[in-house]
N, C-alpha and C. Protein backbone atom coordinates (compact mmCIF):
# COMPACT_ATOMS: atom_id res chain seq x y z
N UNK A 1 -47.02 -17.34 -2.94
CA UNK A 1 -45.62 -17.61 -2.60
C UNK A 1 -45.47 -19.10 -2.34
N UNK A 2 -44.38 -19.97 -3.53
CA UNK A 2 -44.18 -21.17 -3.17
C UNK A 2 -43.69 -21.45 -1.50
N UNK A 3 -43.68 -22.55 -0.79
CA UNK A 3 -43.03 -23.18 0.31
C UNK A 3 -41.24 -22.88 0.01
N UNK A 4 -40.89 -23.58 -0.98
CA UNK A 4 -39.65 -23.04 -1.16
C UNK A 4 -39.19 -21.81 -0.95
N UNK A 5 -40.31 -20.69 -1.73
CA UNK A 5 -39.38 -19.54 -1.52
C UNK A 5 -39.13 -18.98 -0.23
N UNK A 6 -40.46 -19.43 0.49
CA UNK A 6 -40.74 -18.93 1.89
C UNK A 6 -39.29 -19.63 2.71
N UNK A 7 -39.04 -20.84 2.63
CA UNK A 7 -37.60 -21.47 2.96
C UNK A 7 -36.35 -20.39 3.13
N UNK A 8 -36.89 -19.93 1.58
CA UNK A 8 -34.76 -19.18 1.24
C UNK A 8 -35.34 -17.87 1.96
N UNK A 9 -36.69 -17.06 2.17
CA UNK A 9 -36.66 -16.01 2.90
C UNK A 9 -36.24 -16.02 4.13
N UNK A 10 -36.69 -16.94 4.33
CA UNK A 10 -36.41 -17.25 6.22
C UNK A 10 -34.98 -17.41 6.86
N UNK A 11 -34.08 -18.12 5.68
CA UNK A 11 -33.08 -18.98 5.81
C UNK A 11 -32.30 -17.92 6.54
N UNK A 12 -32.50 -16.51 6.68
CA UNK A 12 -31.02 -15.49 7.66
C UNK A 12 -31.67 -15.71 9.42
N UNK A 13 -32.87 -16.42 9.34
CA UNK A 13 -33.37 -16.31 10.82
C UNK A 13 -32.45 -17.21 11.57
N UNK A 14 -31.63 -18.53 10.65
CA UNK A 14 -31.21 -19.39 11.09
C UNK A 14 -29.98 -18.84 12.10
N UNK A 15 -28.97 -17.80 12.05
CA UNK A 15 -28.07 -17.22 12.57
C UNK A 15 -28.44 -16.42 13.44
N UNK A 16 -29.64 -16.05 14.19
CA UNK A 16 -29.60 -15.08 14.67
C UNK A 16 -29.61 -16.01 16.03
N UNK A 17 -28.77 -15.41 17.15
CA UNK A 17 -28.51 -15.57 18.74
C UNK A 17 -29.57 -15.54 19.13
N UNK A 18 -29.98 -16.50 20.09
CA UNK A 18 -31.09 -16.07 21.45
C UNK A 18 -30.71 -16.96 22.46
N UNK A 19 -31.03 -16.20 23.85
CA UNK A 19 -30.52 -16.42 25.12
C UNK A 19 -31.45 -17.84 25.77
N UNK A 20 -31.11 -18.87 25.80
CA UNK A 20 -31.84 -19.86 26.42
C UNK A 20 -31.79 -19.42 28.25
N UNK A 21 -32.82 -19.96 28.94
CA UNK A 21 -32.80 -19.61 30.42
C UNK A 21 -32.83 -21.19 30.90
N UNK A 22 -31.99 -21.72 31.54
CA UNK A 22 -32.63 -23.33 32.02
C UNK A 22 -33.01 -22.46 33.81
N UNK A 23 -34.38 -23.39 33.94
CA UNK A 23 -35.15 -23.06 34.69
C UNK A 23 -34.99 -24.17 35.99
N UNK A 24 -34.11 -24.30 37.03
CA UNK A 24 -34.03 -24.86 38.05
C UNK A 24 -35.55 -25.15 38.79
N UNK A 25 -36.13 -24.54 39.11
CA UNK A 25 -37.57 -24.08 39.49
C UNK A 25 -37.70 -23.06 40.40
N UNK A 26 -39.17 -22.84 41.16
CA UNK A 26 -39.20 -21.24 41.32
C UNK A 26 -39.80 -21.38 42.93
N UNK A 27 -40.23 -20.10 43.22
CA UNK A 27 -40.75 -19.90 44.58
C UNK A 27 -41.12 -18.55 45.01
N UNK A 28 -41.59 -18.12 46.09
CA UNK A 28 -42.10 -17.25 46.16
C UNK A 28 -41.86 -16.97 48.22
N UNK A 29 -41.08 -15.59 48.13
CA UNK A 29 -41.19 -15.12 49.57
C UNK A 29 -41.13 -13.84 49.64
N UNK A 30 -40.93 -13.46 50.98
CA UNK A 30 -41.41 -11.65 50.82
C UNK A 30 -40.47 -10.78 51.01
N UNK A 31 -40.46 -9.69 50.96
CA UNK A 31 -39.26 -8.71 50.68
C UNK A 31 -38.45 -8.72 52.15
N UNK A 32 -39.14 -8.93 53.35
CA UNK A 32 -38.29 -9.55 54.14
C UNK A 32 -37.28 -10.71 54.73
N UNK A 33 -38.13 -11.90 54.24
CA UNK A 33 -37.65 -12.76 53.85
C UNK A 33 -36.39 -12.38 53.16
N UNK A 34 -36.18 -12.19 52.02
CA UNK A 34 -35.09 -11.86 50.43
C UNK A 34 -34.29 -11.08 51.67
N UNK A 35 -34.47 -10.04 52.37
CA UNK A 35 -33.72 -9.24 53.02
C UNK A 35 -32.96 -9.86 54.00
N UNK A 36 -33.36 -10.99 54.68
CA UNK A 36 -32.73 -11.38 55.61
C UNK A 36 -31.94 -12.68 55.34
N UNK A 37 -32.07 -13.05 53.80
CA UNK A 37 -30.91 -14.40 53.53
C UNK A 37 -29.90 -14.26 53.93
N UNK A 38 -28.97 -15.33 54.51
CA UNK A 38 -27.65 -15.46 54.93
C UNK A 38 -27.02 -17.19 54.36
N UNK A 39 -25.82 -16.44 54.01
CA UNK A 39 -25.07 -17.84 53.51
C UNK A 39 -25.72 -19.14 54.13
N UNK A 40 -25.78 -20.13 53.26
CA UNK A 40 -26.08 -21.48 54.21
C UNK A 40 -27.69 -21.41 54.37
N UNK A 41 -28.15 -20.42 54.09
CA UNK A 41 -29.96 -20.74 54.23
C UNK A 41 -29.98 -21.67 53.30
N UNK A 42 -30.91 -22.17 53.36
CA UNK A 42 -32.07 -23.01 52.25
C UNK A 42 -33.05 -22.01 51.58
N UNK A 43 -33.59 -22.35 50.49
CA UNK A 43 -34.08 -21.77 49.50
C UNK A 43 -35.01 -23.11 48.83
N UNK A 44 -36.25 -23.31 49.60
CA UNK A 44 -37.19 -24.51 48.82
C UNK A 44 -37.63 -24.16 47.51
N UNK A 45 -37.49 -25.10 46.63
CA UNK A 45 -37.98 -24.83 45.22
C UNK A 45 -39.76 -25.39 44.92
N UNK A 46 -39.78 -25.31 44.19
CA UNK A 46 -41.14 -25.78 43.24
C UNK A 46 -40.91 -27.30 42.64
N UNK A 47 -40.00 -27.69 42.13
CA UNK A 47 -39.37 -28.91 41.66
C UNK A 47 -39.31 -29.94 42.44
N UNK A 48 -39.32 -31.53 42.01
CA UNK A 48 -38.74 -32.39 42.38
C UNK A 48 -37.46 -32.79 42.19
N UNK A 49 -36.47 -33.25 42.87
CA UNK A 49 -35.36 -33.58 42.21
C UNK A 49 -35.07 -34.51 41.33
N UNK A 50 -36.20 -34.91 41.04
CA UNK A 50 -36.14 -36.11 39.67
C UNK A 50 -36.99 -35.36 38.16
N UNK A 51 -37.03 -34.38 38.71
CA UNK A 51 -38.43 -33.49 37.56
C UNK A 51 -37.06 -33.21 36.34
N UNK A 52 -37.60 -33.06 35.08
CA UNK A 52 -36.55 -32.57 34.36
C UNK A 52 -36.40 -30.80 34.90
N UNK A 53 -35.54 -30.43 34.03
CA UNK A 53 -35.15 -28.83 34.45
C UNK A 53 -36.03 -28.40 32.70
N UNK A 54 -36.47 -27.03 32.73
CA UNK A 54 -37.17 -26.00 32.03
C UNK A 54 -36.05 -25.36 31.01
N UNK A 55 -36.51 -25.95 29.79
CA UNK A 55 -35.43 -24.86 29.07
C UNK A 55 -36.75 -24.00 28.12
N UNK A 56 -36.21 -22.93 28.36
CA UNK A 56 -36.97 -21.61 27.86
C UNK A 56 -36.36 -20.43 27.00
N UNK A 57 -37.21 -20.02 25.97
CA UNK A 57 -36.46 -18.52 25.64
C UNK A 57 -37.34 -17.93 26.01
N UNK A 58 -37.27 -16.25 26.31
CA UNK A 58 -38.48 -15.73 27.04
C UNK A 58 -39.14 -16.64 27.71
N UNK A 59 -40.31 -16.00 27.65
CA UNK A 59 -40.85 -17.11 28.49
C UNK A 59 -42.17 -17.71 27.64
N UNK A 60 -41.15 -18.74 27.06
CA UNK A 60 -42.02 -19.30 26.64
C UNK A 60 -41.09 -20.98 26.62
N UNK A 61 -41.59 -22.35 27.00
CA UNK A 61 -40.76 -23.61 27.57
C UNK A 61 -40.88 -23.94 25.98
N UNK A 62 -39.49 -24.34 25.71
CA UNK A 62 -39.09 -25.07 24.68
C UNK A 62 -38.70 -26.28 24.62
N UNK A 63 -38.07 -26.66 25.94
CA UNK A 63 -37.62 -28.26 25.81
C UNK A 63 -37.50 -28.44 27.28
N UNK A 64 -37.51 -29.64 27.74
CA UNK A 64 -37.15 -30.02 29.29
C UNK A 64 -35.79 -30.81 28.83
N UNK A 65 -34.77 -30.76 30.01
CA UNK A 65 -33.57 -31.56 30.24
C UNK A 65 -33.25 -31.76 31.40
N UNK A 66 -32.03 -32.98 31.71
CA UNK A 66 -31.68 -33.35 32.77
C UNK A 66 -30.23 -32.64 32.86
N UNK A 67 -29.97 -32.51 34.15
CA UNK A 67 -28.32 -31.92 34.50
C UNK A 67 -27.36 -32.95 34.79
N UNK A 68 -26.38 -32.72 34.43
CA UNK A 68 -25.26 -33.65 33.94
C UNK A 68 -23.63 -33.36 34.56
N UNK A 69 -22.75 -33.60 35.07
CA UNK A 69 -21.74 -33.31 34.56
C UNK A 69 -20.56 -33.78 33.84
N UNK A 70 -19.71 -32.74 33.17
CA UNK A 70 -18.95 -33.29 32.52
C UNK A 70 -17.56 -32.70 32.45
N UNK A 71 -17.10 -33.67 33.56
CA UNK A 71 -15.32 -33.06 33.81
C UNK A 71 -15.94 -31.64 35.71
N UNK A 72 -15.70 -30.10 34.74
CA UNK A 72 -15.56 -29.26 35.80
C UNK A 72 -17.20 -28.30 35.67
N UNK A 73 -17.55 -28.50 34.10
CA UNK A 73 -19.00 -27.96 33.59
C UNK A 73 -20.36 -28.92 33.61
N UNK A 74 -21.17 -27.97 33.97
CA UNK A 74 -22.26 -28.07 34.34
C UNK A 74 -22.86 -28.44 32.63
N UNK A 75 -23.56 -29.42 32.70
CA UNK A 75 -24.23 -29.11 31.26
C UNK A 75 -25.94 -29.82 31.22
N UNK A 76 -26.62 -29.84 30.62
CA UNK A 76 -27.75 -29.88 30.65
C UNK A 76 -28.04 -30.96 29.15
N UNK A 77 -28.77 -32.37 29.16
CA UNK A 77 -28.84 -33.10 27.88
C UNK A 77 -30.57 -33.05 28.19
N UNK A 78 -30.63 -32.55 26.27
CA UNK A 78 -31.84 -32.38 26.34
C UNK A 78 -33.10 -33.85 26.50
N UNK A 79 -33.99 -33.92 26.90
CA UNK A 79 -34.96 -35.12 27.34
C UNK A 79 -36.22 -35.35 26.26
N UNK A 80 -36.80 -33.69 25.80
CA UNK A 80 -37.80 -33.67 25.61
C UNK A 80 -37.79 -32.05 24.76
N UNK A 81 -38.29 -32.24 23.60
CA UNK A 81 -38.19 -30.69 22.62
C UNK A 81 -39.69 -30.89 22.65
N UNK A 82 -40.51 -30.20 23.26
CA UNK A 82 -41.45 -29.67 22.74
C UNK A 82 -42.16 -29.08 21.50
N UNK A 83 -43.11 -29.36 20.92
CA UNK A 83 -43.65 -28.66 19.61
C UNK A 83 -44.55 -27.41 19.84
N UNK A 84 -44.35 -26.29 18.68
CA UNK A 84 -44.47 -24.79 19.14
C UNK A 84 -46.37 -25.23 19.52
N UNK A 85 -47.01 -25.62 18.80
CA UNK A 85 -48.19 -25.74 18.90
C UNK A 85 -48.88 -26.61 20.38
N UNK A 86 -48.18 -27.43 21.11
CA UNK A 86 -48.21 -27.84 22.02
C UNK A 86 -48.69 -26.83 23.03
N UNK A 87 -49.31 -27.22 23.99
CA UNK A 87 -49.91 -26.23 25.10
C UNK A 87 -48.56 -26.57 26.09
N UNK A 88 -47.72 -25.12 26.62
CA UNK A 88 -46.56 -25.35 26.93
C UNK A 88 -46.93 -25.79 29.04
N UNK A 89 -47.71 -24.99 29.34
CA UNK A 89 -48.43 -25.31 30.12
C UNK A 89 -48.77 -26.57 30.89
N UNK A 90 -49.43 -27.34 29.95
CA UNK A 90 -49.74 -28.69 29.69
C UNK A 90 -48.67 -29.88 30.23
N UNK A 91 -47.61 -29.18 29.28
CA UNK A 91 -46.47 -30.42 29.86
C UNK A 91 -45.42 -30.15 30.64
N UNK A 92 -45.95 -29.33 31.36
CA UNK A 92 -45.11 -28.87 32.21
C UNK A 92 -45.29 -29.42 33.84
N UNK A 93 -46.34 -29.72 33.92
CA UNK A 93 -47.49 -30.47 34.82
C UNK A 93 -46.42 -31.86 35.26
């Protein structure tokens, strides 16, 4: 099978939807904890506030970006696209 043809087979993947997740960062507490949040708590993250933010499908990191706004929306400009072969891991560090 030429490269080309493999091209025009592929070419309906181009339309298909998938859900990006941007990843603020994460943390970990216990079911009591979670039970007893009240408005106005704090919630410490994993992140720095200068770190880019995690953009992911599943879970797997596709690109890092910074948060932005513009006007009343929140938007996210990408920094950094990762390559699939890249250890995602790696640059996440």
């Amino acid at each position: 099978m030429s490269d080309d043809n493999s091209l025009v087979e592929l070419s309906f993947l181009e339309n298909i939807t998938i859900e990006l997740i941007i990843e603020l960062g994460r943390t970990q507490m216990t079911v009591r904890e979670l039970a007893t949040l009240e408005k106005d708590d704090v919630i410490e993250l994993n992140r720095l506030v200068n770190q880019p933010l995690l953009i992911r499908t599943g879970d797997q990191v596709v690109a890092k970006g910074e948060v932005f706004l513009e006007g009343e929306r929140v938007c996210l400009r990408v920094a950094q696209v990762l390559s699939p072969s890249s250890n995602a891991l790696a640059e996440i560090a």
